[in-house]
PDB file of N, CA and C in Angstrom:
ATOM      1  N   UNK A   1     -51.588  12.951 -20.715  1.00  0.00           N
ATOM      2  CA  UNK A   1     -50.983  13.725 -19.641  1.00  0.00           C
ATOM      3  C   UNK A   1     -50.302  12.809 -18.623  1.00  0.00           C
ATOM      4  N   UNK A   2     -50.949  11.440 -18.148  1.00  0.00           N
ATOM      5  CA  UNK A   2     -50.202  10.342 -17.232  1.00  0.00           C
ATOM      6  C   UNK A   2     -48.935  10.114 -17.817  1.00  0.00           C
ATOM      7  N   UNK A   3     -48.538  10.063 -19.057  1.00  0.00           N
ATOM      8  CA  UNK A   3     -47.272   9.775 -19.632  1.00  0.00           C
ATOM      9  C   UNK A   3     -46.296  10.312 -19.650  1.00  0.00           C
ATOM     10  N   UNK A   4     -46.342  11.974 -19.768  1.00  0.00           N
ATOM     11  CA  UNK A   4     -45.820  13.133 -19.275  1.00  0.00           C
ATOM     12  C   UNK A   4     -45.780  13.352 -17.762  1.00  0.00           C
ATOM     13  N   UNK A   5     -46.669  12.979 -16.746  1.00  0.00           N
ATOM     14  CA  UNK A   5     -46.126  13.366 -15.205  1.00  0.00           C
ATOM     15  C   UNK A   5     -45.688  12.101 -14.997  1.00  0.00           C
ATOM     16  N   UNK A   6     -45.478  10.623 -15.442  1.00  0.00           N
ATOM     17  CA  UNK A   6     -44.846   9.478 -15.219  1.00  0.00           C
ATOM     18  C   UNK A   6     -43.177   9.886 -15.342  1.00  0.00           C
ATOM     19  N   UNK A   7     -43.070  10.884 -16.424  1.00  0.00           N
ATOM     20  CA  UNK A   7     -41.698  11.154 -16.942  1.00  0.00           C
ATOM     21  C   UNK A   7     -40.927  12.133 -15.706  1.00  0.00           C
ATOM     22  N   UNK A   8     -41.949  12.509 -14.975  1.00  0.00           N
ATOM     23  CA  UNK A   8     -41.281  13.446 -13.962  1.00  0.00           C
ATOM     24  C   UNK A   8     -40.370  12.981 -13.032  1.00  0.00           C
ATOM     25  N   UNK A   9     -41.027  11.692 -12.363  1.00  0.00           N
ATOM     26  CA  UNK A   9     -40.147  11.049 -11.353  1.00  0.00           C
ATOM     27  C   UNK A   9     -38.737  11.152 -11.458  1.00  0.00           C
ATOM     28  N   UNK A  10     -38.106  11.163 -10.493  1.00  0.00           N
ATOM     29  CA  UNK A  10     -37.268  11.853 -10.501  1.00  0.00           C
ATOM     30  C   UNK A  10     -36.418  12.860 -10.873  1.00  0.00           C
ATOM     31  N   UNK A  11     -37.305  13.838 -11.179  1.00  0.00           N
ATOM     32  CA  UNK A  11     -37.059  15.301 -11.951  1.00  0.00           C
ATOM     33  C   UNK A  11     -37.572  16.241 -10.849  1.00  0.00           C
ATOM     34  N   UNK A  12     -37.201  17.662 -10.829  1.00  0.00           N
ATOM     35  CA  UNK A  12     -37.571  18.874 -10.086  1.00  0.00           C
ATOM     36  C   UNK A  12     -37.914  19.475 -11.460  1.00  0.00           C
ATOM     37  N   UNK A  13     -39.766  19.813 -11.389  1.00  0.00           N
ATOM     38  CA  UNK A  13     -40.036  20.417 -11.989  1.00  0.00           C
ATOM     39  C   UNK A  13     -41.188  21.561 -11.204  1.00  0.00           C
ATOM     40  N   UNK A  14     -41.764  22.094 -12.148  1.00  0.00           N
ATOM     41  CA  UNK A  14     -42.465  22.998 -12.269  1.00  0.00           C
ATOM     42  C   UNK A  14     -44.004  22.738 -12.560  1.00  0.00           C
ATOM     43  N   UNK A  15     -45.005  22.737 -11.732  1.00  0.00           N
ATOM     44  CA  UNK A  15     -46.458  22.905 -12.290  1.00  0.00           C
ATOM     45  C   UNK A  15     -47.441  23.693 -11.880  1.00  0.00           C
ATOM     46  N   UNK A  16     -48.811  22.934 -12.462  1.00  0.00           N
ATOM     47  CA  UNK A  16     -49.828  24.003 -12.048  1.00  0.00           C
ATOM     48  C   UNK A  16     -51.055  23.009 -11.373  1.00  0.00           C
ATOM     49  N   UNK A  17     -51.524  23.160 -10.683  1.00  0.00           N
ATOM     50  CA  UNK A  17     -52.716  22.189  -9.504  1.00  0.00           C
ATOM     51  C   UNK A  17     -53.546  23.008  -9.102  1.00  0.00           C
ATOM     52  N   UNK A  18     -54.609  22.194  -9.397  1.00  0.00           N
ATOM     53  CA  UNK A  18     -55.869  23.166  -9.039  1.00  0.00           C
ATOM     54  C   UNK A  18     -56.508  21.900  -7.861  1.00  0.00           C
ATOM     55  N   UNK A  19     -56.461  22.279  -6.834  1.00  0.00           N
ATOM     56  CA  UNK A  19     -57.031  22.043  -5.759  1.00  0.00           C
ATOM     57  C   UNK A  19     -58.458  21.365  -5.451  1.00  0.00           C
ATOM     58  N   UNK A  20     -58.859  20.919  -4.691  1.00  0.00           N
ATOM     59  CA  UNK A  20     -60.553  20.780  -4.313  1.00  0.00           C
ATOM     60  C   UNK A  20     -61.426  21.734  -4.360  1.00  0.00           C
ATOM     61  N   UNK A  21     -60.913  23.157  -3.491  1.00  0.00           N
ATOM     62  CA  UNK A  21     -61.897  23.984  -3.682  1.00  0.00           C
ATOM     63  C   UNK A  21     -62.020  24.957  -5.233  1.00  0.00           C
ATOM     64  N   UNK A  22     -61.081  24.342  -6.443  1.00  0.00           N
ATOM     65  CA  UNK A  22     -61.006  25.426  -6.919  1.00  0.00           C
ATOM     66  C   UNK A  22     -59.882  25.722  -7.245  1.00  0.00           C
ATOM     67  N   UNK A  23     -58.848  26.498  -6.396  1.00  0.00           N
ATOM     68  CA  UNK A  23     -57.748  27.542  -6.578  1.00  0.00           C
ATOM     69  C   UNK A  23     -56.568  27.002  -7.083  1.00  0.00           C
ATOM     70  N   UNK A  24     -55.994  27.813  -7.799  1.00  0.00           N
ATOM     71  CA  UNK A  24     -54.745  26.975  -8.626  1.00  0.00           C
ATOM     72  C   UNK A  24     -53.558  27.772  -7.825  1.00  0.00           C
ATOM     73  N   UNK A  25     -52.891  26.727  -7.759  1.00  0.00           N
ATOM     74  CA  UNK A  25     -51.310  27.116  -7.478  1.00  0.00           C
ATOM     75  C   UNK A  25     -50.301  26.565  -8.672  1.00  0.00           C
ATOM     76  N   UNK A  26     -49.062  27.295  -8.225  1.00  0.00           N
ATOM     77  CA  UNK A  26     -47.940  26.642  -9.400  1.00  0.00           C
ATOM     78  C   UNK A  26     -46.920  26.559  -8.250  1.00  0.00           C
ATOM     79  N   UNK A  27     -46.693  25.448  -8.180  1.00  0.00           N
ATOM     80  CA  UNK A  27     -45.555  24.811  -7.405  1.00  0.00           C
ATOM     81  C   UNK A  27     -44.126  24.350  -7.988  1.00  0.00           C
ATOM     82  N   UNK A  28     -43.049  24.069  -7.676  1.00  0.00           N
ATOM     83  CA  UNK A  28     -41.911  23.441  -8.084  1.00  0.00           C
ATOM     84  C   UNK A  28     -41.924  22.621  -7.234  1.00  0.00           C
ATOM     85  N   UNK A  29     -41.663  20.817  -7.513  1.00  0.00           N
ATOM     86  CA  UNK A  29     -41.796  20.001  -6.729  1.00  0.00           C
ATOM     87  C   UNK A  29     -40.569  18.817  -7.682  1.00  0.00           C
ATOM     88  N   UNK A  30     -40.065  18.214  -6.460  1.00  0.00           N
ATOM     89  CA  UNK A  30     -39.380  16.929  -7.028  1.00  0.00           C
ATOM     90  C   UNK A  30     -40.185  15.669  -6.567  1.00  0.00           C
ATOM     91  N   UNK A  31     -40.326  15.413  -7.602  1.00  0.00           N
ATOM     92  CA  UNK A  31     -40.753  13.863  -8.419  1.00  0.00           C
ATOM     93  C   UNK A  31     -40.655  12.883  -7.461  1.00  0.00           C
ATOM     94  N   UNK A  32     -41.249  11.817  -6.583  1.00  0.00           N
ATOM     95  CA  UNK A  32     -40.824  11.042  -6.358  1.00  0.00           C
ATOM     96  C   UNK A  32     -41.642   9.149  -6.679  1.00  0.00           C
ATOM     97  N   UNK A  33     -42.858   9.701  -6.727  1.00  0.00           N
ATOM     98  CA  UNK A  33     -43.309   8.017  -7.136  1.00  0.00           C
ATOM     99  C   UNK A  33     -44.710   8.997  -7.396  1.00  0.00           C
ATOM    100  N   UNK A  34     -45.528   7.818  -8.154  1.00  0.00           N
ATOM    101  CA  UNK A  34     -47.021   7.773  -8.515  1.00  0.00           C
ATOM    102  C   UNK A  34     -47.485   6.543  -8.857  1.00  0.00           C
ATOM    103  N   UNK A  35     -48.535   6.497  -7.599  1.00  0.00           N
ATOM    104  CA  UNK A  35     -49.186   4.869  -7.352  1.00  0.00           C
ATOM    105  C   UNK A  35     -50.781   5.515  -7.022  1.00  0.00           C
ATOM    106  N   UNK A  36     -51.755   4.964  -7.597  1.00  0.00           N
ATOM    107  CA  UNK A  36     -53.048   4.788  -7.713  1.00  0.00           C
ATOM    108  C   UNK A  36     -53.639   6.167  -7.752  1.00  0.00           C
ATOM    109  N   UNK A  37     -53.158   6.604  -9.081  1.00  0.00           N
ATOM    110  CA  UNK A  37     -54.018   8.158  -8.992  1.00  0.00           C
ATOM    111  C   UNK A  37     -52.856   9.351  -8.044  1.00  0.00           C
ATOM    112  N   UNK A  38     -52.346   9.029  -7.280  1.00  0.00           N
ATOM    113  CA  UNK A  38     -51.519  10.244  -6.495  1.00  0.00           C
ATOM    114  C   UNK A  38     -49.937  10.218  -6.856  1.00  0.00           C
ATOM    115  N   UNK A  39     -49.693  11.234  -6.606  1.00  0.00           N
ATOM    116  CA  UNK A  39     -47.998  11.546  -7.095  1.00  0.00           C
ATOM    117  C   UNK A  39     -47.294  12.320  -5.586  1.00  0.00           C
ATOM    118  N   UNK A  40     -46.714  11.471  -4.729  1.00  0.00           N
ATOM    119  CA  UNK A  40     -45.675  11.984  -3.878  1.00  0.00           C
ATOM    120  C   UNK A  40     -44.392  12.848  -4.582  1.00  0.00           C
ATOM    121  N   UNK A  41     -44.321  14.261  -3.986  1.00  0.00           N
ATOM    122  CA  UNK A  41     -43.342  15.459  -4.069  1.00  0.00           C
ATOM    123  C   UNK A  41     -43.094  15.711  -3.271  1.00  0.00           C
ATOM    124  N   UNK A  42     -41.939  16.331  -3.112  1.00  0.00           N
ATOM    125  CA  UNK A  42     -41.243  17.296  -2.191  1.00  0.00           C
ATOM    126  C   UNK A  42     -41.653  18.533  -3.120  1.00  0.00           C
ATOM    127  N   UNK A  43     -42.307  19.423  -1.923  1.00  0.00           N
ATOM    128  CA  UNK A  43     -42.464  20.900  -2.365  1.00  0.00           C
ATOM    129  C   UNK A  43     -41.484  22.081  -1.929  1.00  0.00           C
ATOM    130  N   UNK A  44     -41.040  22.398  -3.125  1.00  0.00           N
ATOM    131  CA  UNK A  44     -39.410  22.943  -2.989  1.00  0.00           C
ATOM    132  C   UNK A  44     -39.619  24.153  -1.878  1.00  0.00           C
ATOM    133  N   UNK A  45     -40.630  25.266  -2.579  1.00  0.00           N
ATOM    134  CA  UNK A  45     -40.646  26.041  -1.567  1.00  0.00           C
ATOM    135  C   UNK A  45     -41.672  26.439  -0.288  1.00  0.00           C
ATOM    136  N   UNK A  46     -42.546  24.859  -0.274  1.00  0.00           N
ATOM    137  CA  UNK A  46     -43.229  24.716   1.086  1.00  0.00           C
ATOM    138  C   UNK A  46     -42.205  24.056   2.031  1.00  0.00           C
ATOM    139  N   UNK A  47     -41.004  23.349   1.735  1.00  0.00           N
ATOM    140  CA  UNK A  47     -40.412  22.705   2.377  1.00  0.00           C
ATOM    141  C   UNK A  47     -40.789  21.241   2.689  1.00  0.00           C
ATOM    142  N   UNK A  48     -41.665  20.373   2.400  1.00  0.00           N
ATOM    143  CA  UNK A  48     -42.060  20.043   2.912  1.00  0.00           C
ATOM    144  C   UNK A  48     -42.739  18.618   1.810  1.00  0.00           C
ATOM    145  N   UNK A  49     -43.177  17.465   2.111  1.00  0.00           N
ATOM    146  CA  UNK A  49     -43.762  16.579   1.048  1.00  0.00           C
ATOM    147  C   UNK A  49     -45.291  16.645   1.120  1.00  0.00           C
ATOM    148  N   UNK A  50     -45.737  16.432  -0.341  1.00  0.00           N
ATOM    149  CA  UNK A  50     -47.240  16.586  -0.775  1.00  0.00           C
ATOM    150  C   UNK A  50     -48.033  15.256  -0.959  1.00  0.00           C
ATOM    151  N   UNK A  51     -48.472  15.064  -1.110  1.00  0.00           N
ATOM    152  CA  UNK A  51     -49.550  14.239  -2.212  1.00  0.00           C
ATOM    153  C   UNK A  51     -50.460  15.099  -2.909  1.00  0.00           C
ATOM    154  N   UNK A  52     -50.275  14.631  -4.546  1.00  0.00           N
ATOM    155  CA  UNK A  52     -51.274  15.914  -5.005  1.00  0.00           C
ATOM    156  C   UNK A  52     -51.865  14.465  -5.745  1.00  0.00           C
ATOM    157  N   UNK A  53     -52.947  14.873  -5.840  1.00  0.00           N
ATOM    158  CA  UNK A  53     -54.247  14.179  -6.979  1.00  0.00           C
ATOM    159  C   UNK A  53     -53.524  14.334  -8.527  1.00  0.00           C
ATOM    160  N   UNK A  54     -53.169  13.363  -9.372  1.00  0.00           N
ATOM    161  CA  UNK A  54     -52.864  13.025 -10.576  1.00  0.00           C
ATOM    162  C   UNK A  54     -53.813  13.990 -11.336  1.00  0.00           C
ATOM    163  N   UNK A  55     -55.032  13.483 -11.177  1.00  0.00           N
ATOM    164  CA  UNK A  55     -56.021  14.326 -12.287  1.00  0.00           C
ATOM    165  C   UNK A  55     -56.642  15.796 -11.765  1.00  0.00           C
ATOM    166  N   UNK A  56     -55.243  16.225 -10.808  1.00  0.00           N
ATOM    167  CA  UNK A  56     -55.738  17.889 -10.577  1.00  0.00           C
ATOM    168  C   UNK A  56     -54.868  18.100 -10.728  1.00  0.00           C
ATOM    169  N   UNK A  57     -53.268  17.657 -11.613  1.00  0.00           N
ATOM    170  CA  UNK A  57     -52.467  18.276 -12.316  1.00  0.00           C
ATOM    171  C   UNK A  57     -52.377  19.171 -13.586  1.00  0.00           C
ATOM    172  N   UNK A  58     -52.529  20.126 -13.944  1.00  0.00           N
ATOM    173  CA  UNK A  58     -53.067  20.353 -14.760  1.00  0.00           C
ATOM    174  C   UNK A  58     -51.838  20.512 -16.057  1.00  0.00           C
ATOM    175  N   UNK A  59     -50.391  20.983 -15.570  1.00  0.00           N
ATOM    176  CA  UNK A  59     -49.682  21.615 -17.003  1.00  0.00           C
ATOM    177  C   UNK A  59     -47.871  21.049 -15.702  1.00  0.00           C
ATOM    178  N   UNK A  60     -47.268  20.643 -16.434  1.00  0.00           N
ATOM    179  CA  UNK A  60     -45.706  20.473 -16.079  1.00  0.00           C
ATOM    180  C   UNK A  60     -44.730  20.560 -17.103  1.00  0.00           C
ATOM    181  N   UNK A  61     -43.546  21.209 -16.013  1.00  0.00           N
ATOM    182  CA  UNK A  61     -42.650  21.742 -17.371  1.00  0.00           C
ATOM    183  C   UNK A  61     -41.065  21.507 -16.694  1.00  0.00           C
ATOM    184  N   UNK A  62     -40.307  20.622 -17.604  1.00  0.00           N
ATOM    185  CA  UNK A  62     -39.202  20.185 -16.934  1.00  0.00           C
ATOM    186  C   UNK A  62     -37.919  21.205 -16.976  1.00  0.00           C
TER     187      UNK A  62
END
């Protein structure tokens, strides 16, 4: 799965993240780096940039 969200960077895609407590969202986010476990996005329709946890990515689709 690291090999596949490595491929994202610089792509606007589509996924699914399941959170700390639990709850899954599906976001569209553009790609921008992944360094030690985390992946910086822009979240298209939060507006806004993320850090999401690598291994609470669950499914991406370009």
């Amino acid at each position: 799965m690291i090999n596949e969200i490595e491929s994202c960077i610089g792509r606007r895609v589509d996924l699914i993240y399941v959170d700390t407590a639990g709850k899954f969202s599906q976001r569209r986010v553009d790609f921008f780096a992944i360094r030690n476990g985390k992946a910086r996005v822009f979240d298209v329709n939060k507006r806004g940039f993320r850090t999401l946890s690598v291994d609470r990515i669950l499914a991406v689709q370009l």
